[in-house]
Every structure is written in structure tokens, then in C-alpha cells.
Protein backbone atom coordinates (compact mmCIF):
# COMPACT_ATOMS: atom_id res chain seq x y z
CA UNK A 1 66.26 71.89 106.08
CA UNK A 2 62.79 72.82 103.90
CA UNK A 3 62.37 75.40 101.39
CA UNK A 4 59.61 77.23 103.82
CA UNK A 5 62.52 76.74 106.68
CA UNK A 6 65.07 78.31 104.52
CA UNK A 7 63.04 81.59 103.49
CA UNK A 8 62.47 82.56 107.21
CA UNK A 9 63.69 85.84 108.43
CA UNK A 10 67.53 85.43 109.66
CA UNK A 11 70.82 86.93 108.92
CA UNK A 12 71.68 89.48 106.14
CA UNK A 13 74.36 86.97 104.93
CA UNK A 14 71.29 84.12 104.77
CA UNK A 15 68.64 86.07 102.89
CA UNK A 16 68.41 86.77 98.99
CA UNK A 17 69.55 90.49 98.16
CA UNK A 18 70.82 92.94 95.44
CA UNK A 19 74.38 94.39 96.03
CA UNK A 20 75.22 98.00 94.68
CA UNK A 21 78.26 99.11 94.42
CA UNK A 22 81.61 98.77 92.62
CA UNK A 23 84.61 97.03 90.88
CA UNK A 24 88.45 97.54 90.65
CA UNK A 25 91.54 96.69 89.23
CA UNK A 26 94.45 97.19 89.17
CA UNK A 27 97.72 96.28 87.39
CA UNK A 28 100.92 96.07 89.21
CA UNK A 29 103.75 94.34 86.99
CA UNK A 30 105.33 94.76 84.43
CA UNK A 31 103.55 97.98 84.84
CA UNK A 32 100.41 100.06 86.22
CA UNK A 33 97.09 100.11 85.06
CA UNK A 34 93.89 101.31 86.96
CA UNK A 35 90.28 101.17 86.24
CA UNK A 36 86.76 101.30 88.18
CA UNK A 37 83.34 100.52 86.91
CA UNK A 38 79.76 100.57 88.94
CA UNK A 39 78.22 97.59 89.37
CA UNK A 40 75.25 95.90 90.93
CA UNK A 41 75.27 91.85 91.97
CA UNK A 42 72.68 89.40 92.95
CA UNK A 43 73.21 87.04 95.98
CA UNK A 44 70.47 84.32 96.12
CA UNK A 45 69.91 81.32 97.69
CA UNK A 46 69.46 78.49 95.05
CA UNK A 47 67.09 76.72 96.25
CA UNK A 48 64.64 79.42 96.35
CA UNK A 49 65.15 80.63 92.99
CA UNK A 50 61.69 79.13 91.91
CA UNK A 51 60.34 81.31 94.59
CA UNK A 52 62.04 84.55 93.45
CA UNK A 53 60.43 83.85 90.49
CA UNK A 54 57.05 84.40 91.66
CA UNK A 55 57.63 86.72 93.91
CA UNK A 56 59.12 89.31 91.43
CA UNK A 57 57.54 90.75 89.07
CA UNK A 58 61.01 92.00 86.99
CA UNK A 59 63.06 88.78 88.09
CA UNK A 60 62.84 85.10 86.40
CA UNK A 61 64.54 81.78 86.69
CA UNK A 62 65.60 80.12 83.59
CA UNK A 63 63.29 82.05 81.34
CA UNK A 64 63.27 86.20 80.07
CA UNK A 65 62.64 89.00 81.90
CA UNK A 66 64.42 92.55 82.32
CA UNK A 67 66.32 90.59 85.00
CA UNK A 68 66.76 86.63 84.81
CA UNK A 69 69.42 83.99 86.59
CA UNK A 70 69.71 81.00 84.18
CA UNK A 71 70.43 77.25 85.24
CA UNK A 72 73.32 77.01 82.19
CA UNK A 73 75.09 80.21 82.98
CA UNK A 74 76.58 78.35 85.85
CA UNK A 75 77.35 75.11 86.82
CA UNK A 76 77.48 72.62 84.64
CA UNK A 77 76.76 75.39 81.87
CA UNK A 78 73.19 73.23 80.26
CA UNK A 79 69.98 73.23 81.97
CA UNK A 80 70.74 70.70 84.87
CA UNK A 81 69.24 72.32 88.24
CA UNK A 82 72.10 73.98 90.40
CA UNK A 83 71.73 72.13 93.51
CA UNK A 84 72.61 68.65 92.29
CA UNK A 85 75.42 70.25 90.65
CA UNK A 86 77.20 71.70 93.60
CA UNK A 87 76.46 68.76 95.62
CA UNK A 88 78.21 66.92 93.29
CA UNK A 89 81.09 68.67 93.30
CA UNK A 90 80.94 69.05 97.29
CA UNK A 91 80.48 65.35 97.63
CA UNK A 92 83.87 65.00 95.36
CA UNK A 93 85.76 67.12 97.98
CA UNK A 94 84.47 64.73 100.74
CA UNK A 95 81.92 67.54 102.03
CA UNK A 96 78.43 67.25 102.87
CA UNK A 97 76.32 70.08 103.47
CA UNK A 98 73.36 67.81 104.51
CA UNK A 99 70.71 70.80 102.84
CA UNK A 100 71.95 73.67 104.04
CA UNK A 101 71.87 76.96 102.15
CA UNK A 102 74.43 77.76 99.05
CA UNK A 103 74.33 81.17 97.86
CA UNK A 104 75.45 82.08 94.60
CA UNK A 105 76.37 86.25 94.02
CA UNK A 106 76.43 86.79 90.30
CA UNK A 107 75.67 89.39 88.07
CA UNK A 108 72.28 88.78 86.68
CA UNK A 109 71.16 88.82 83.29
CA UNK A 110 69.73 91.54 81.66
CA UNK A 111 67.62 91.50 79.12
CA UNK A 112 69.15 88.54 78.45
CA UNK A 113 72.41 89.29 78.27
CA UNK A 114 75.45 88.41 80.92
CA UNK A 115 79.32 88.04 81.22
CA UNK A 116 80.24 87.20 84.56
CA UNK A 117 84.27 87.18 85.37
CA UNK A 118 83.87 85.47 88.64
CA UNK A 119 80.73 84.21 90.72
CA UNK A 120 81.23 82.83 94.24
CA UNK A 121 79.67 80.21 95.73
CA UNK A 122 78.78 80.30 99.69
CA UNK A 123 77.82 77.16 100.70
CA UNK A 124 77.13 76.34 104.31
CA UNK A 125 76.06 73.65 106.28
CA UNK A 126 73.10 72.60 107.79
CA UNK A 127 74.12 74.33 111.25
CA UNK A 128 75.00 77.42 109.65
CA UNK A 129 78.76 76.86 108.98
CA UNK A 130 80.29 77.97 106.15
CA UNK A 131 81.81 74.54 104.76
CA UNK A 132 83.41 75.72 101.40
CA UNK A 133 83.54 78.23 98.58
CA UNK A 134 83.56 77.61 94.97
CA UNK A 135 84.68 80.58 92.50
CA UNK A 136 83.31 79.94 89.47
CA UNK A 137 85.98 82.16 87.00
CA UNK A 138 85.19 83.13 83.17
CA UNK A 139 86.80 84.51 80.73
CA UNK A 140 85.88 86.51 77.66
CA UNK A 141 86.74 83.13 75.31
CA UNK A 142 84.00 81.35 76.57
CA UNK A 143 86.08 79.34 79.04
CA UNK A 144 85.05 78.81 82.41
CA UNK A 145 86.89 77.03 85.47
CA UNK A 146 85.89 76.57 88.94
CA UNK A 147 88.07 76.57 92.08
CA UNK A 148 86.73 74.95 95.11
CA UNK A 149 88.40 75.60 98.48
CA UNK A 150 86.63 73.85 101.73
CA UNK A 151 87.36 76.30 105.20
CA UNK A 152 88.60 75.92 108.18
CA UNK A 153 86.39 73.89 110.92
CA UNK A 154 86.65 76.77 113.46
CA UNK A 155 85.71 79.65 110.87
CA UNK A 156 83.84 82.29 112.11
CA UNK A 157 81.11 84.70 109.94
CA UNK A 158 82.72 87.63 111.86
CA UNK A 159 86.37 87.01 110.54
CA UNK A 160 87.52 87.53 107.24
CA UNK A 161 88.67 84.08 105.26
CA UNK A 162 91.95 83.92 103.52
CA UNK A 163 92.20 81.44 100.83
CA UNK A 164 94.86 80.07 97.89
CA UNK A 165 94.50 78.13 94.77
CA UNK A 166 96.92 77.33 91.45
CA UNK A 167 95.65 79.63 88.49
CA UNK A 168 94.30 77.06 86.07
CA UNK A 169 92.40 79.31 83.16
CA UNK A 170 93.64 81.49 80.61
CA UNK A 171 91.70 84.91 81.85
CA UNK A 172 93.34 87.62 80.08
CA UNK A 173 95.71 87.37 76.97
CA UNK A 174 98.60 89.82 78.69
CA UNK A 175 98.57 87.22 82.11
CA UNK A 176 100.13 83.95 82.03
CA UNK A 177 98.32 80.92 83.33
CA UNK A 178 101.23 80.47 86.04
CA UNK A 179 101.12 82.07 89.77
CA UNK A 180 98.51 81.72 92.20
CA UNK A 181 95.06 83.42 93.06
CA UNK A 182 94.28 84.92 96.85
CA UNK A 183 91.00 85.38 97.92
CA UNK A 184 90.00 87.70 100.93
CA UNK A 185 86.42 88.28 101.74
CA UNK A 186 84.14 87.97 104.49
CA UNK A 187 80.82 87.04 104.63
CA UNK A 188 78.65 88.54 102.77
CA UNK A 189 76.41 91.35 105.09
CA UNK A 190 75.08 95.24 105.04
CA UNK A 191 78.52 95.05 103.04
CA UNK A 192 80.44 92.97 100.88
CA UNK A 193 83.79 92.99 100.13
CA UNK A 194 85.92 90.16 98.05
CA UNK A 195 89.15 90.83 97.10
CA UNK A 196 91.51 88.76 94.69
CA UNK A 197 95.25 88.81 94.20
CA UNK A 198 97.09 87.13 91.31
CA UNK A 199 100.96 86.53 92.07
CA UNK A 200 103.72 84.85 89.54
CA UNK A 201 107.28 84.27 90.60
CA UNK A 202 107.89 88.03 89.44
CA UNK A 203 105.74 89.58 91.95
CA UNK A 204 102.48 90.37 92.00
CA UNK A 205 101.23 90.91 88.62
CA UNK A 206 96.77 92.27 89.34
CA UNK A 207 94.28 93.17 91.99
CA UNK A 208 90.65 92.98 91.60
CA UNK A 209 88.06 94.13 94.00
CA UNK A 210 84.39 94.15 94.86
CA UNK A 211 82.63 95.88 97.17
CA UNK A 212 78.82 97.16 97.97
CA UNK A 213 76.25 97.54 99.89
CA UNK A 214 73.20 95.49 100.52
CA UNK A 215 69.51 96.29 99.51
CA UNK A 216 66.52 94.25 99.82
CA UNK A 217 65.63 92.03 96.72
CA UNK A 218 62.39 94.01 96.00
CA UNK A 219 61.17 94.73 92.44
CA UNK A 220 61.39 98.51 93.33
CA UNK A 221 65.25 97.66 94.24
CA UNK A 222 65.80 96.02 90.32
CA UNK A 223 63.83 98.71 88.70
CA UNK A 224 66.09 101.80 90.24
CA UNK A 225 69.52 99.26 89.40
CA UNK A 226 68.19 98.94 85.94
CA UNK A 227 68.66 102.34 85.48
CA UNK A 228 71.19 103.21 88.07
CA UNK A 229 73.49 100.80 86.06
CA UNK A 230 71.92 100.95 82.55
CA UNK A 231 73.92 98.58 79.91
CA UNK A 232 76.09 96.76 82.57
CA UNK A 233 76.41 94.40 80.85
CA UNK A 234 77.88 95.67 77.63
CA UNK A 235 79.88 98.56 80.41
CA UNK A 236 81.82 94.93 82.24
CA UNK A 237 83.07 93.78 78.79
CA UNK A 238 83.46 96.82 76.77
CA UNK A 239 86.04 98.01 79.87
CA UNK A 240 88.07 94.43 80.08
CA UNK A 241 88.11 95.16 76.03
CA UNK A 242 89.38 98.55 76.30
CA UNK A 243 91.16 98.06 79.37
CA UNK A 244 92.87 95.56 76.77
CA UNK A 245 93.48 97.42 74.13
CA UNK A 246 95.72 99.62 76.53
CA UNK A 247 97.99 97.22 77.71
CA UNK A 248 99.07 96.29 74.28
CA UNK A 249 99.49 100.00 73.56
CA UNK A 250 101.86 100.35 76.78
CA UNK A 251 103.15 96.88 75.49
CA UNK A 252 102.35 94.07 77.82
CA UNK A 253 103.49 90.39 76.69
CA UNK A 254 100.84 88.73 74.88
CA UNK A 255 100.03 85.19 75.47
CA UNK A 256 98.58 82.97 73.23
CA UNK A 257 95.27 80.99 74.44
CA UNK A 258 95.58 77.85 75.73
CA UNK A 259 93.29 74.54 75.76
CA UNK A 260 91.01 75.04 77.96
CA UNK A 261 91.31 72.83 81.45
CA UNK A 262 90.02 68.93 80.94
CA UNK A 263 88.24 69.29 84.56
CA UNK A 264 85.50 72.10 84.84
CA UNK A 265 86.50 72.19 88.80
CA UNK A 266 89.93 71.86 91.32
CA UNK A 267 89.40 70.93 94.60
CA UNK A 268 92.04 72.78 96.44
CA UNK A 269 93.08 71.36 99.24
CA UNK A 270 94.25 73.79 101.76
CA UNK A 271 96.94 74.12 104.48
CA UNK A 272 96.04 73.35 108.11
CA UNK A 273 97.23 76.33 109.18
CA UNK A 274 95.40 78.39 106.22
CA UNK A 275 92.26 79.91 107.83
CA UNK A 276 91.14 83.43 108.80
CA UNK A 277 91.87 86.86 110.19
């Protein structure tokens, strides 16, 4: 599939677009804890990020601008191009996507500046299908791990896709690095919606969600989000920071940092009968 091929007119899910809306979390054991912040996200299509760039006149690829998505804030984290990268890691997993789309929804940066806890990786097929997802998870060390998870054959864009992996990073000094994440999204629309729960043998221990709404990448669409959402930025890590600082007040175990993971990515490989609602 071309580059001119790719940026034709087609589904909401298939086109580059700004999502507005919001974040959540939520604390369940050994106590509650609650928060919400606004944010906006960026789902593009990777290949066309050179295009975006000329396009927009507020939006760059790997170089400044009030908004900007850079090559080493994902990936393989230096200034290799994205594509060969997540074929890479596809290939390892035994899937090939034979040039169809991947879309990455990220936070972008802004004004050069960035932290984003998760990413997700869509990455379909040349017919369309969507063959596997990669969640690309950071935390506020500098640590990043990725989880790839292929999906079912007979997944459908209408349903929503349930999916399991083994925690493997240190995210948060009052959560172990034991239990399990599950996802729950669907595919990315008018709306989006991703939900992640985090479950130990105790129970389960944190919620996060994100929703929004989708609005056409336009540089009048970046101008109102930049100051819609002014300082997101610094608002996403000063609230994980103060969310923090409260659990050690109510007195949450504290875990000391590990190594970081020796692989940057698991392949997860799921259960036959793990698929979709």
C-alpha cells in the first residue's frame, strides 16, 4: 500500500486526528484514591508523519514547533524511523502486516516537552485487519517497556478487544511489579475509549481510563487544544507527583525501583479463546 493510497479519505479509525477529552484513575486496594485530568491525544498514521509535517503549520516531525512527534520518544527511543522499528518487533511475533497502516495515539510534544504513561500502537494489515497492538508503557524514572499482544483472526472494528499481559515495569513506587494488566478498548472512532486494569493476587489494586472525542487534525484544531489544555504537559506529571505524594500520606507500601527489564518489548502470546466482546 503507497503513501498517496494511505492518505485517501476512509474510516475515522484510518485517518490522522486530535482526540479531546479526558483521563482517570482510580485506586482500589489497599485503599481509594480518585483523580481526573483533561487531556488532548494525537492519533497518526506513521507513515505519513513527513506529510503532517508540511501540511501543518503548528505540527513537526522530529524537529520544534508548538506541537512536534519525535522519532526517539518512541520506539527504539534514538532517531531510527518508526516503521522499521515496529516491523521489527511484528516480524519477532511471527506477524506481517505486508504495509498496512500502524497508528500510534500519543500525547504530543509541546513546546518540546512530553511524558507519555502509555501510547498504543494500532497496527493493521494490509486488508484492513487489525493484526496486533503494542502498548508502549513509561514511567516517571525514565523506564519504558512495551507489551505486544497480536488479536484474534476473526476480530471485528465494531467489537470491543479484550486483552492480558504480565506487568513487567516498575510504574509507580506504591504498585508492585507483580499482577497482570487488562486492556479494553475498541477501535479508535468519533470516540475513543481504552481502559486498563491492574490486578495482583490481592484483588484489584488501579483503574485507568481514556476517553474523547475526535476532531479533525487541522492547525485551527491544535491552536484551540493549545489553549484549551495549556501546560499539559507539566498538568500529566505534576498530578501522578501529587497524586503520589497522597498515597504516602494515607500510607501506601512503598516499593523500591527495580532494574529496569533486559528486553524493551514482550510478545504476549494470548489464549485461543481470548478475543472480543
Amino acid at each position: 500500500m503507497s503513501l498517496e493510497e494511505k492518505l485517501q479519505p476512509g474510516p475515522p479509525a484510518y485517518g490522522s486526528c486530535l482526540y479531546r477529552g479526558h483521563v482517570m484513575h482510580r485506586r482500589l486496594h489497599p485503599f481509594g484514591n480518585h483523580f481526573v485530568y483533561r487531556v488532548f491525544s494525537l492519533l497518526v498514521d506513521i507513515d505519513a508523519l513527513p506529510v503532517l509535517d508540511r501540511r501543518l503549520r503548528l505540527f513537526s516531525h522530529d524537529r520544534f514547533n508548538l506541537f512536534s512527534v519525535w522519532n526517539h520518544d518512541h520506539g527504539s527511543k534514538d532517531q531510527t524511523a518508526l516503521r522499521p522499528w515496529i516491523d521489527r518487533q511484528l516480524a519477532d511475533a511471527g506477524i506481517n502486516l505486508q504495509g498496512g497502516r500502524v497508528m500510534l495515539l500519543c500525547f504530543p510534544r509541546i513546546l518540546g516537552f512530553v511524558f507519555n504513561p502509555l501510547s498504543v500502537w494500532y497496527c493493521y494489515d494490509r486488508s484492513g485487519h487489525l493484526a496486533a497492538m503494542l502498548y508502549e508503557v513509561r514511567n516517571t524514572f525514565g523506564d519504558c517497556h512495551c507489551y505486544l499482544i497480536p488479536t484474534p483472526p476473526d476480530f471485528r472494528p465494531e467489537r470491543t478487544l479484550l486483552q492480558y499481559c504480565n506487568k513487567v515495569l516498575h510504574v509507580s513506587p506504591f504498585l508492585s511489579t507483580e499482577g497482570a494488566y487488562a486492556f479494553r478498548l475498541q477501535v479508535p472512532g468519533d470516540r475513543l475509549s481504552i481502559a486498563i486494569r491492574h490486578t495482583t493476587a490481592e484483588g484489584e489494586t488501579l483503574v485507568a481510563v481514556q476517553k474523547g472525542r475526535r476532531h479533525a487534525l487541522t492547525d485551527m484544531a491544535l491552536f484551540k487544544a493549545f489553549f484549551s489544555y495549556p501546560l499539559m504537559t507539566v498538568k500529566v506529571i505534576a498530578a501522578i507527583h501529587w497524586e503520589a505524594f497522597k498515597l504516602w500520606r494515607l500510607g501506601a507500601r512503598f516499593y523500591r525501583r527495580p532494574d529496569a527489564p533486559q528486553s524493551e518489548v514482550s510478545v504476549v502470546r494470548p489464549p485461543l479463546d481470548q478475543a472480543a466482546e
